[in-house]
PDB file of N, CA and C in Angstrom:
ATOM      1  N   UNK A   1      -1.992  -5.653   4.937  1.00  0.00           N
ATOM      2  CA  UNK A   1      -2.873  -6.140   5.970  1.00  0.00           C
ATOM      3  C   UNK A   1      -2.626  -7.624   6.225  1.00  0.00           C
ATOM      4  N   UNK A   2      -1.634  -8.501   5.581  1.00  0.00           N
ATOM      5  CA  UNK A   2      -1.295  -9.466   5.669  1.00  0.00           C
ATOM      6  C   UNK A   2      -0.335  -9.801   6.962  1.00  0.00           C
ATOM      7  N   UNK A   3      -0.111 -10.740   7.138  1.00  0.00           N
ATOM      8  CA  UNK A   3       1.011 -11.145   8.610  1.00  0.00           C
ATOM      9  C   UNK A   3       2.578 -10.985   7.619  1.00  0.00           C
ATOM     10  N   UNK A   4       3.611 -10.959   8.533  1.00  0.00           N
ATOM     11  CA  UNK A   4       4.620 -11.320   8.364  1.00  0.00           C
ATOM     12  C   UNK A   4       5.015 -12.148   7.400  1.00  0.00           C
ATOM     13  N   UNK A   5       5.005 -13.221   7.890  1.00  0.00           N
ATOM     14  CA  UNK A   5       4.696 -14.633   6.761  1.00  0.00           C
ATOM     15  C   UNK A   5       4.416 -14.351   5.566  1.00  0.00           C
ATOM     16  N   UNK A   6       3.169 -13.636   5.496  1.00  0.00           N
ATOM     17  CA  UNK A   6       2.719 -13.152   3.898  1.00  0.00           C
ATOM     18  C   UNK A   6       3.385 -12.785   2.936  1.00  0.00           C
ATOM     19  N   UNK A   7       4.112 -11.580   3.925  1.00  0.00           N
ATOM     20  CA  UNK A   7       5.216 -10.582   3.126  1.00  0.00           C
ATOM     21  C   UNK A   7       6.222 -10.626   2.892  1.00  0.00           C
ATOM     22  N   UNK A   8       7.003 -11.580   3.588  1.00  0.00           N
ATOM     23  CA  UNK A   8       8.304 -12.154   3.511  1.00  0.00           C
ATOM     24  C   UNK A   8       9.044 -12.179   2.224  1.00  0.00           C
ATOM     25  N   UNK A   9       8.053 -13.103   1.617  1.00  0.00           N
ATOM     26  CA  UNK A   9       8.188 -13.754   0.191  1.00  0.00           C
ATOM     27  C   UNK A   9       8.228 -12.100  -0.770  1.00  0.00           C
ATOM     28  N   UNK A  10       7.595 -11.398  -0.888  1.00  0.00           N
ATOM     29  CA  UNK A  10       7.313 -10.190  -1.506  1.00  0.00           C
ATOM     30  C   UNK A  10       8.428  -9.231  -1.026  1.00  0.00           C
ATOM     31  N   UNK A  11       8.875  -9.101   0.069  1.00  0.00           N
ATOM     32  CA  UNK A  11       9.795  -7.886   0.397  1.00  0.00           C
ATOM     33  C   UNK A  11      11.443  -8.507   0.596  1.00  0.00           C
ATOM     34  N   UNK A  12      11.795 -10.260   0.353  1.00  0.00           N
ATOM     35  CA  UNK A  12      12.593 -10.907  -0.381  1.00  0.00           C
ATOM     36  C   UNK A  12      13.015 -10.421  -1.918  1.00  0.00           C
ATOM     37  N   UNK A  13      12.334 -10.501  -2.495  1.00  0.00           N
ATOM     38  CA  UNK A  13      11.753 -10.415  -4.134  1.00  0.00           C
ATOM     39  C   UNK A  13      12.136  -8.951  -4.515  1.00  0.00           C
ATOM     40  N   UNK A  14      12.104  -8.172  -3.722  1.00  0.00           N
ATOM     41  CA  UNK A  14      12.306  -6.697  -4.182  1.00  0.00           C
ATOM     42  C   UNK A  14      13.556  -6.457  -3.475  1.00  0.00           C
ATOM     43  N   UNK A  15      14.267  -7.535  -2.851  1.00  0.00           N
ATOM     44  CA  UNK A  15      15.866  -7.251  -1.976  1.00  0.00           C
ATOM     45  C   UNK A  15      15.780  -6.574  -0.742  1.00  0.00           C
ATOM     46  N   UNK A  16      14.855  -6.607  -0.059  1.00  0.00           N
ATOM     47  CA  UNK A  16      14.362  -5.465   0.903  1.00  0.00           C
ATOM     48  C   UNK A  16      14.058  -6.459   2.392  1.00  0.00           C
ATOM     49  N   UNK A  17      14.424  -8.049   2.489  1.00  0.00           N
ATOM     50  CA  UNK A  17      14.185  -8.811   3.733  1.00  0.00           C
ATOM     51  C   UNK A  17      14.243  -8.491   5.061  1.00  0.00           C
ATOM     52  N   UNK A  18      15.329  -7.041   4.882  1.00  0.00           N
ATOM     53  CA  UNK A  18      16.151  -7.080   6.161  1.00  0.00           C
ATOM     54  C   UNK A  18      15.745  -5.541   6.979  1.00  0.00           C
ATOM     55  N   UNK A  19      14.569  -5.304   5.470  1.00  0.00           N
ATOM     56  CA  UNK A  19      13.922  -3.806   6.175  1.00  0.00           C
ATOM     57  C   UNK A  19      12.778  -3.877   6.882  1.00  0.00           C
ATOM     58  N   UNK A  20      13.069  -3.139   8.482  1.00  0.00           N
ATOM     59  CA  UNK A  20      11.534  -2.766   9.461  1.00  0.00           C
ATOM     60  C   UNK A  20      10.697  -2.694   8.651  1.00  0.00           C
ATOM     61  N   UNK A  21       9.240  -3.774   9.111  1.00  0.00           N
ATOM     62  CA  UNK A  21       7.841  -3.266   8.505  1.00  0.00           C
ATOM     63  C   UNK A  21       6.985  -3.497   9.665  1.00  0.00           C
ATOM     64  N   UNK A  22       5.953  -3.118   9.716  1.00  0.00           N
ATOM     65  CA  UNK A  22       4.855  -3.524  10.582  1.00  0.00           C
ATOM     66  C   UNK A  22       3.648  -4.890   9.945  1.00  0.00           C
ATOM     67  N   UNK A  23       2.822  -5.603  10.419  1.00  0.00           N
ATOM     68  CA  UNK A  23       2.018  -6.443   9.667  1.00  0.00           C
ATOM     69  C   UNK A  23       0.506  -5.606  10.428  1.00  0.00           C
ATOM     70  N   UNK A  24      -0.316  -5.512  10.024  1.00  0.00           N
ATOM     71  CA  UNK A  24      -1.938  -5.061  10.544  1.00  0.00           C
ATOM     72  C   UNK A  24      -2.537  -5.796  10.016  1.00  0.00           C
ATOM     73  N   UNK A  25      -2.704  -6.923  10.163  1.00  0.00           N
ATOM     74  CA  UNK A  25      -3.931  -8.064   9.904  1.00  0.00           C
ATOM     75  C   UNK A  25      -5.387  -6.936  10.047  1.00  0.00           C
ATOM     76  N   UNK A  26      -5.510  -7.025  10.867  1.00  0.00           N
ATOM     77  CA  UNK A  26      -6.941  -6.163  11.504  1.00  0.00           C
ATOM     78  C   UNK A  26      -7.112  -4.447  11.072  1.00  0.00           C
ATOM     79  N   UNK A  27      -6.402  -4.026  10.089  1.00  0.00           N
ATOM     80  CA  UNK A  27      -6.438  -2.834   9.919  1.00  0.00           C
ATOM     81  C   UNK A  27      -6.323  -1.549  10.936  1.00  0.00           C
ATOM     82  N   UNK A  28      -6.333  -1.608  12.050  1.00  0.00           N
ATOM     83  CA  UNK A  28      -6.075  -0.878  13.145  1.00  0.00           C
ATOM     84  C   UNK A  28      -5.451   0.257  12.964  1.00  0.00           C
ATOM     85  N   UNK A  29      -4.159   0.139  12.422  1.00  0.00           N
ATOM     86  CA  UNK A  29      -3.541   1.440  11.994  1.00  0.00           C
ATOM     87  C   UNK A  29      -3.420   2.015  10.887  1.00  0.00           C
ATOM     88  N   UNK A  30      -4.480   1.417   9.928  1.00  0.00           N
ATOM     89  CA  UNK A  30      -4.900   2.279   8.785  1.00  0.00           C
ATOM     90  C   UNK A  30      -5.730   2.967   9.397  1.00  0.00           C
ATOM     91  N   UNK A  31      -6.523   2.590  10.187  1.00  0.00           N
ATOM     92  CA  UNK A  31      -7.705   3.610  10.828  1.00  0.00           C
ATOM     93  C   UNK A  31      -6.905   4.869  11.235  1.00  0.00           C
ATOM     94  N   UNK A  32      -6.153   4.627  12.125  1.00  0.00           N
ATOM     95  CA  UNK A  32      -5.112   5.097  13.313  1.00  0.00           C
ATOM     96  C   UNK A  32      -4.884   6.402  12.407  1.00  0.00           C
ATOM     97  N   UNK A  33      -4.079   6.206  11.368  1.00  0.00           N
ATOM     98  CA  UNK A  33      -3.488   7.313  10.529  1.00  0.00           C
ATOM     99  C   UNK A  33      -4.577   8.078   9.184  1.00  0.00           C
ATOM    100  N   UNK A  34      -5.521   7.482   9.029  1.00  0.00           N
ATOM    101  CA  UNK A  34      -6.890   8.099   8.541  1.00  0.00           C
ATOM    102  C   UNK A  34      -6.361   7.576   7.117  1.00  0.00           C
ATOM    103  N   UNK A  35      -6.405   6.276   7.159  1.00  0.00           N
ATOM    104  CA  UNK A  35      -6.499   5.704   5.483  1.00  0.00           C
ATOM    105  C   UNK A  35      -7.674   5.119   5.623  1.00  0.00           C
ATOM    106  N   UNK A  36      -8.845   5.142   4.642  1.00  0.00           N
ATOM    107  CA  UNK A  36      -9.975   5.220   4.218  1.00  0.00           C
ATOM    108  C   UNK A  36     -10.081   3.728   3.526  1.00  0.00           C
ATOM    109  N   UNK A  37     -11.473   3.280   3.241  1.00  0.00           N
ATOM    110  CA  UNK A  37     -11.030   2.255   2.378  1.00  0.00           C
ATOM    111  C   UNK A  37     -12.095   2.716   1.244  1.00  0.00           C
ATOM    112  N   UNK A  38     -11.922   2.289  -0.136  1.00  0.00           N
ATOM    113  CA  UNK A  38     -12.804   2.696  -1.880  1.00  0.00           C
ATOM    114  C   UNK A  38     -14.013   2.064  -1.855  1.00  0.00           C
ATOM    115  N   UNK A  39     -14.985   2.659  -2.042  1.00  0.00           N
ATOM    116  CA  UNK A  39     -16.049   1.751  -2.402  1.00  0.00           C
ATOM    117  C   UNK A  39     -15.857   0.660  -3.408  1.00  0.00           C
ATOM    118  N   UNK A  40     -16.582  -0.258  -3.384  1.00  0.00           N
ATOM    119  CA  UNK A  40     -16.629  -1.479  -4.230  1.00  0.00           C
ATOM    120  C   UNK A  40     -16.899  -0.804  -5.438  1.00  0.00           C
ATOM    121  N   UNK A  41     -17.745  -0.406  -5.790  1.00  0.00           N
ATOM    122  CA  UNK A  41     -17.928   0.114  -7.466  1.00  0.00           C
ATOM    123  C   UNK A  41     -16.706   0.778  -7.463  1.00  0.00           C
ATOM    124  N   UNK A  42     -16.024   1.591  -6.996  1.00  0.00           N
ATOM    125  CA  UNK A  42     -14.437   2.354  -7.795  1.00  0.00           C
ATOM    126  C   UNK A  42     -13.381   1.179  -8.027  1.00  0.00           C
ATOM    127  N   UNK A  43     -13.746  -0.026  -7.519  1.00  0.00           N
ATOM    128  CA  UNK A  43     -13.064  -1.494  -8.353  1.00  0.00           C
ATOM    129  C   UNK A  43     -13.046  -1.468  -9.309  1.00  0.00           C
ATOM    130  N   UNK A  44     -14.396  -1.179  -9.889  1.00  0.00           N
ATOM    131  CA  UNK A  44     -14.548  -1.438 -11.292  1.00  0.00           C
ATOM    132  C   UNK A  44     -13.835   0.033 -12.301  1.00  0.00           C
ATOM    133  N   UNK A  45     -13.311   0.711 -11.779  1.00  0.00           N
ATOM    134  CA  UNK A  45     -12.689   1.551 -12.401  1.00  0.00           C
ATOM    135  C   UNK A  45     -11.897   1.507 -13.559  1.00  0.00           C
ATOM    136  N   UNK A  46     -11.654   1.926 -14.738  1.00  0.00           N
ATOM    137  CA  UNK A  46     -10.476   1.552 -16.141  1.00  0.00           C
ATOM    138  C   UNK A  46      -9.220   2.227 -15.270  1.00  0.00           C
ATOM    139  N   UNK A  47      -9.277   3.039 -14.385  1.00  0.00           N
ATOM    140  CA  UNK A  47      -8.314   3.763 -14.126  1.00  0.00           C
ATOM    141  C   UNK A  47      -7.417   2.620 -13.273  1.00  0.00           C
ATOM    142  N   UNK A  48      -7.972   2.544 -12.274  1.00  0.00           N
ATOM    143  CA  UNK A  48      -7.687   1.536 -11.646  1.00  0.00           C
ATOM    144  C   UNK A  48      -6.928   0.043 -11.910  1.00  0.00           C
ATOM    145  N   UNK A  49      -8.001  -0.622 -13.060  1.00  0.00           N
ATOM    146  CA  UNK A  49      -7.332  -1.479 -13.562  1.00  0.00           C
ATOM    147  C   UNK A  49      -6.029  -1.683 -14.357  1.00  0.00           C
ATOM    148  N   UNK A  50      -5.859  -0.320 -15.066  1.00  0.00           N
ATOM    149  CA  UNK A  50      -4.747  -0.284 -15.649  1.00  0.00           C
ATOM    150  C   UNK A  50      -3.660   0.251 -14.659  1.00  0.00           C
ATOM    151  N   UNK A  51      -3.829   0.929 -13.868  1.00  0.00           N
ATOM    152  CA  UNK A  51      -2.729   0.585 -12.991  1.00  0.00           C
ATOM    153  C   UNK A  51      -2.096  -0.657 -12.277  1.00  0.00           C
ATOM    154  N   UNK A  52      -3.262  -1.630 -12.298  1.00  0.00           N
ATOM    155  CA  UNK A  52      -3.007  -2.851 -11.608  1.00  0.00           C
ATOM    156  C   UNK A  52      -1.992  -3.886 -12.687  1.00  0.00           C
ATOM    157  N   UNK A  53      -2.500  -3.582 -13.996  1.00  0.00           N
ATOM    158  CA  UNK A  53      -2.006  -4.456 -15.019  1.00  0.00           C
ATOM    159  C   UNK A  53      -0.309  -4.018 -15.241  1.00  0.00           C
ATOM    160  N   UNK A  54      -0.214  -2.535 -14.716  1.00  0.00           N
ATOM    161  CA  UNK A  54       0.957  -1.919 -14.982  1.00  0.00           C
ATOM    162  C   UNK A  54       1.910  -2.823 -13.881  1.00  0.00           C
ATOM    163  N   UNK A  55       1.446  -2.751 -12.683  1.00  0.00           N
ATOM    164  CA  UNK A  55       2.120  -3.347 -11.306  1.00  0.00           C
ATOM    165  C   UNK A  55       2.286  -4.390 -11.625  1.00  0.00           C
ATOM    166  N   UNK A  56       1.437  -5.157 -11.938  1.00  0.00           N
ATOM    167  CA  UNK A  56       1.565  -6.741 -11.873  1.00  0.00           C
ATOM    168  C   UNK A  56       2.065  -7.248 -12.876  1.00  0.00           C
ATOM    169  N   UNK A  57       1.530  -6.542 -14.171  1.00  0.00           N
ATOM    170  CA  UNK A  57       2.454  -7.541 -15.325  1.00  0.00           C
ATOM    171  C   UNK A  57       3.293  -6.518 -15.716  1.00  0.00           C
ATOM    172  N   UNK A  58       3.332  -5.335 -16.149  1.00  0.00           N
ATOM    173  CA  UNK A  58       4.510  -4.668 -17.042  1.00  0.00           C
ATOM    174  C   UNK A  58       5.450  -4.588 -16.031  1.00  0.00           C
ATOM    175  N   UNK A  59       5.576  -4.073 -14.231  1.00  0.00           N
ATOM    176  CA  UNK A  59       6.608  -3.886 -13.993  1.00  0.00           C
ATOM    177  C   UNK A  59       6.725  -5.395 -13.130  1.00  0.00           C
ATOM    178  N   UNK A  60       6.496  -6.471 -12.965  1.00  0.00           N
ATOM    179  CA  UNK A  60       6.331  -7.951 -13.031  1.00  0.00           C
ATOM    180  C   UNK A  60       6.391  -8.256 -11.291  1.00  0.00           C
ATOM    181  N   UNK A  61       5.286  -7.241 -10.669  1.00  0.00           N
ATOM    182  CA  UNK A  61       5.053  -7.324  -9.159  1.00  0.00           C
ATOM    183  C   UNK A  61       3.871  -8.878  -8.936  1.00  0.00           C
ATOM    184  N   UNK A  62       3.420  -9.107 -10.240  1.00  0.00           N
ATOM    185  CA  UNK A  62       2.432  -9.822  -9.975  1.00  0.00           C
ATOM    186  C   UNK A  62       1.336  -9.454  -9.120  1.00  0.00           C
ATOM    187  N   UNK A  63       0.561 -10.962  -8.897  1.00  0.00           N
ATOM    188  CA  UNK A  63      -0.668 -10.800  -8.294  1.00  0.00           C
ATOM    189  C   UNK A  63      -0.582 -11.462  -6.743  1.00  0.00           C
ATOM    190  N   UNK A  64      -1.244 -10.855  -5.702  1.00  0.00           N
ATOM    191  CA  UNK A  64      -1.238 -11.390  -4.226  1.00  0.00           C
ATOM    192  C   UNK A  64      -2.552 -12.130  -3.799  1.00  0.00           C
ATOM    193  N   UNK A  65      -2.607 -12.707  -3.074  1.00  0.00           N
ATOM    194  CA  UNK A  65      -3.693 -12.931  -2.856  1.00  0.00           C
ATOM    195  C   UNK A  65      -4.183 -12.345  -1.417  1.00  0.00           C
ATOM    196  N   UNK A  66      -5.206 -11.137  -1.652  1.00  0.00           N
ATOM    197  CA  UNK A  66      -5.945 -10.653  -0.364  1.00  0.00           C
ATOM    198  C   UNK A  66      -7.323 -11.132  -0.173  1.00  0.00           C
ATOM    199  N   UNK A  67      -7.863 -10.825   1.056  1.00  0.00           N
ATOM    200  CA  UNK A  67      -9.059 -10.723   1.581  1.00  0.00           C
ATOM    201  C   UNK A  67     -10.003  -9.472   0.562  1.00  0.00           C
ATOM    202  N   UNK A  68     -11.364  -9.377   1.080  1.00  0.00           N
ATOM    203  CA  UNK A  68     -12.133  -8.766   0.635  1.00  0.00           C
ATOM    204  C   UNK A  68     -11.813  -6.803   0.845  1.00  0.00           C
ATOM    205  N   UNK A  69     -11.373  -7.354   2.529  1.00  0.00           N
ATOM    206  CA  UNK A  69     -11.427  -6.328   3.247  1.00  0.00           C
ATOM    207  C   UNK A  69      -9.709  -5.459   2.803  1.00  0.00           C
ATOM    208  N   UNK A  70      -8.764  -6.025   2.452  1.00  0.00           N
ATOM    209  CA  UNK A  70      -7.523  -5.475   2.174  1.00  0.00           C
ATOM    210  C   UNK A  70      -7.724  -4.951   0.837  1.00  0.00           C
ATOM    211  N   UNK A  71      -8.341  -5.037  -0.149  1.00  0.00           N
ATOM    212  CA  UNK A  71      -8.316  -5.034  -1.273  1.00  0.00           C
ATOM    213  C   UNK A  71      -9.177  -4.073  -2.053  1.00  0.00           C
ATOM    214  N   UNK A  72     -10.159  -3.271  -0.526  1.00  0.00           N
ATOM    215  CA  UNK A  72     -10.488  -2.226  -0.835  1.00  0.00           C
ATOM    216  C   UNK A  72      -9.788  -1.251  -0.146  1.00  0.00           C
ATOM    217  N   UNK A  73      -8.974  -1.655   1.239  1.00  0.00           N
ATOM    218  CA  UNK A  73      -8.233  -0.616   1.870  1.00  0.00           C
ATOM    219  C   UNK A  73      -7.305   0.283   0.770  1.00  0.00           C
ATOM    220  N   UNK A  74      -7.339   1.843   1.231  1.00  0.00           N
ATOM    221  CA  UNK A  74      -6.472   2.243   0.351  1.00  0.00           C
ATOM    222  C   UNK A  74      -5.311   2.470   1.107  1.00  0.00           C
ATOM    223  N   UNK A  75      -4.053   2.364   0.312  1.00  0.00           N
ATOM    224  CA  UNK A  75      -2.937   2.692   1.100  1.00  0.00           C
ATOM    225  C   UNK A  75      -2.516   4.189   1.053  1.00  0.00           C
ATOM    226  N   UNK A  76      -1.296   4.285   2.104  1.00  0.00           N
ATOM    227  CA  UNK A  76      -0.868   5.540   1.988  1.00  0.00           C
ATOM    228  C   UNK A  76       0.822   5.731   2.452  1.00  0.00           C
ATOM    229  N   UNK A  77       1.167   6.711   2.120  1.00  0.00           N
ATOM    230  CA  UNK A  77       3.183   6.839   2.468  1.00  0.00           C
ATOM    231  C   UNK A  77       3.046   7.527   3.567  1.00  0.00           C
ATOM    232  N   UNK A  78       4.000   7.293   5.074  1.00  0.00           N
ATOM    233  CA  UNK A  78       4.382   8.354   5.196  1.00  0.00           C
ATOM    234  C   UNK A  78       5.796   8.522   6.022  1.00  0.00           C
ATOM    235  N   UNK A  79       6.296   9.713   5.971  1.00  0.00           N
ATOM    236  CA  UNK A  79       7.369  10.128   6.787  1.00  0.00           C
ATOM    237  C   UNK A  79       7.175  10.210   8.126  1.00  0.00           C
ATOM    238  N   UNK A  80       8.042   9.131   8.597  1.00  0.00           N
ATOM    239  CA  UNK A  80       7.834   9.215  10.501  1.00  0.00           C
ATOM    240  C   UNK A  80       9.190   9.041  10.681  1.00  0.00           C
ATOM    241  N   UNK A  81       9.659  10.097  12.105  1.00  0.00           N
ATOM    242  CA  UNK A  81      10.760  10.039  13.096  1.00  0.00           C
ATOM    243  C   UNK A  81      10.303  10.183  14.225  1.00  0.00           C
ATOM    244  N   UNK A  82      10.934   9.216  15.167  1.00  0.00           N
ATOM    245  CA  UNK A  82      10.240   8.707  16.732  1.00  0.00           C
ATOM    246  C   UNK A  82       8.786   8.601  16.445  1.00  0.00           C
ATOM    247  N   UNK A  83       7.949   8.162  16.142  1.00  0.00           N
ATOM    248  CA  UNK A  83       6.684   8.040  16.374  1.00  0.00           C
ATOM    249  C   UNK A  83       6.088   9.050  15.808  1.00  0.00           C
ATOM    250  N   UNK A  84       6.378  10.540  15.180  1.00  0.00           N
ATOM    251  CA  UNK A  84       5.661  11.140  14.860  1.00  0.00           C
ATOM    252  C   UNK A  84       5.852  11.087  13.101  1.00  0.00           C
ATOM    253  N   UNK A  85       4.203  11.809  12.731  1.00  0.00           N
ATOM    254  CA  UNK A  85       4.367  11.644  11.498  1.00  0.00           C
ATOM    255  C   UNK A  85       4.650  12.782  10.646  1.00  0.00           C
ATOM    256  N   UNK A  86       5.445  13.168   9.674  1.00  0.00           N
ATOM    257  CA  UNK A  86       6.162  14.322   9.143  1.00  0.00           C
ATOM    258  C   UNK A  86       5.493  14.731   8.302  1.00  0.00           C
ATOM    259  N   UNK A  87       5.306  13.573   7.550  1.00  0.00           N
ATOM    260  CA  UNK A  87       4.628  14.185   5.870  1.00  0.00           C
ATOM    261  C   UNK A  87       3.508  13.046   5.816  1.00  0.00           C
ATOM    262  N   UNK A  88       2.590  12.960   4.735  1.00  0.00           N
ATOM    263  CA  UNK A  88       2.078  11.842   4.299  1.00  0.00           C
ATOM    264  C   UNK A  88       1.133  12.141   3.350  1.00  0.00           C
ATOM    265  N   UNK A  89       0.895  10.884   2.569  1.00  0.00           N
ATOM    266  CA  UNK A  89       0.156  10.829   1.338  1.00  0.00           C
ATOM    267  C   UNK A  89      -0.656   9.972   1.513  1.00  0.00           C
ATOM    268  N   UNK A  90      -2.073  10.836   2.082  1.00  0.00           N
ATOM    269  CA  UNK A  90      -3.131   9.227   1.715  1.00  0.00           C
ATOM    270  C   UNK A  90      -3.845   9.363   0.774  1.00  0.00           C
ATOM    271  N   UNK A  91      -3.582   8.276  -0.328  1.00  0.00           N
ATOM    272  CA  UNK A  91      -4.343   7.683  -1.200  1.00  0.00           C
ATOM    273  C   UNK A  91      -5.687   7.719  -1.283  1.00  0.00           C
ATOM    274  N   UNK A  92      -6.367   8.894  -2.516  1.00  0.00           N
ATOM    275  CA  UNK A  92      -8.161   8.710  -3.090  1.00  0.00           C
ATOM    276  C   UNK A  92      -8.422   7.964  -3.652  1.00  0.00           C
ATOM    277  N   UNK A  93      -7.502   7.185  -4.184  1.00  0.00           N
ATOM    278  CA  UNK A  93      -7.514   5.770  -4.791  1.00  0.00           C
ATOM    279  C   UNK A  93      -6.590   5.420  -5.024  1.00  0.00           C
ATOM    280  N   UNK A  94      -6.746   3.510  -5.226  1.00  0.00           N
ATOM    281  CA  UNK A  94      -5.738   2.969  -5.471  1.00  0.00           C
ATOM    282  C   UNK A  94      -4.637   3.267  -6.187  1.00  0.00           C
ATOM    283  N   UNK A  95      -5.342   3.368  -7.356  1.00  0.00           N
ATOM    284  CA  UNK A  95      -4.376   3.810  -8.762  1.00  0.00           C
ATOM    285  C   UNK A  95      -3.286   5.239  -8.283  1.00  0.00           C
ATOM    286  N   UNK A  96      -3.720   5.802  -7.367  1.00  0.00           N
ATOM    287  CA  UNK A  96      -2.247   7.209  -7.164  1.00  0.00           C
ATOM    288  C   UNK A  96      -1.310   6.670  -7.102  1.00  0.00           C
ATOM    289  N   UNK A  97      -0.331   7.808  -7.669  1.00  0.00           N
ATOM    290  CA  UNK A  97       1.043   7.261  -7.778  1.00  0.00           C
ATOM    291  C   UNK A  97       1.717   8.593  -7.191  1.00  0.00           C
ATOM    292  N   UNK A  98       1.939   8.726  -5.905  1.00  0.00           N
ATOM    293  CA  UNK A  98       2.791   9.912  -4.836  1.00  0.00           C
ATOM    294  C   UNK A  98       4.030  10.296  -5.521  1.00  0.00           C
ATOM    295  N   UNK A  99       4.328  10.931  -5.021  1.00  0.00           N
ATOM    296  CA  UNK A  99       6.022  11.206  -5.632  1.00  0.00           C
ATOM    297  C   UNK A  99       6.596  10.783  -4.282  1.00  0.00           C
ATOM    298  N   UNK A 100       7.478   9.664  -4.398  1.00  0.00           N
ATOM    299  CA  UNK A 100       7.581   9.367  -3.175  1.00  0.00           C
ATOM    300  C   UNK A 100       8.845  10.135  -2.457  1.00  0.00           C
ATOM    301  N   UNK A 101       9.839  10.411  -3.788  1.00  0.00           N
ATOM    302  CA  UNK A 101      11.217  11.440  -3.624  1.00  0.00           C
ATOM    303  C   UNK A 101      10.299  13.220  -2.592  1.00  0.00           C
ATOM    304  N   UNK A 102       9.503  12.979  -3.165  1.00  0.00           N
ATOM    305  CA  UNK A 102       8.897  14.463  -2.661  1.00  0.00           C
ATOM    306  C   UNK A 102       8.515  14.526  -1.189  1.00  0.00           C
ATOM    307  N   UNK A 103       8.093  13.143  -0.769  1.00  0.00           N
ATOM    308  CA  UNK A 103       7.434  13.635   0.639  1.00  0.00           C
ATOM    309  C   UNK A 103       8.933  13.232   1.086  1.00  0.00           C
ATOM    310  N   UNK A 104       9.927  12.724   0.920  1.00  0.00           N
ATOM    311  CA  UNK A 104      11.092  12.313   1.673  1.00  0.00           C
ATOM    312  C   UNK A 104      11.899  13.921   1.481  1.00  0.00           C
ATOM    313  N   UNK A 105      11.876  14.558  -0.030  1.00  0.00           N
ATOM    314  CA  UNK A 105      12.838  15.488   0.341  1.00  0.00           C
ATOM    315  C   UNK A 105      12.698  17.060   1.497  1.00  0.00           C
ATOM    316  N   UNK A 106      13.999  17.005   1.900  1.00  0.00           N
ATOM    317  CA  UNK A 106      13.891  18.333   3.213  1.00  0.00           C
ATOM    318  C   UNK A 106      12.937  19.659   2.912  1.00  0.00           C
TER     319      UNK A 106
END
């Protein structure tokens, strides 16, 4: 939900500068594609947190700095050609982990 700018630095970092993304400051097309956002109490989740500790420190993604409003959005994957969408995985919470080989394979 960050601008361009934001992400730069982050999709540098993973070798990935030169790949199409979109930016949604305003969430618009999370709506668009029916990603939901977590209630505030499922923050406080153990589940949750230890996924975060996994991202940020064991596999060394670190920490970002979001808004209130990004940080409950949940995300989601999906497969699109021309504009339409093929497959997709939206996220009941943060902590899911998709198979991401799965929604890509034929």
């Amino acid at each position: 939900m960050g601008t361009k700018a934001d992400a730069d630095p982050w999709f540098a970092k993973a070798g990935l500068a030169d790949v199409p993304r979109l930016s949604d400051p305003t969430g618009a097309l999370y709506r668009t594609v029916g990603l939901g956002s977590v209630a505030a109490a499922t923050l406080a989740a153990p589940a949750l947190w230890a996924r975060g500790f996994q991202c940020a420190i064991l596999e060394g993604h670190g920490f970002g700095m979001q808004t209130p409003a990004a940080v409950r959005q949940l995300p989601g994957a999906f497969l699109m050609h021309r504009g339409e969408i093929l497959r997709a995985y939206r996220h009941e919470s943060p902590a899911d982990r998709p198979d991401y080989l799965a929604l890509c394979a034929p």
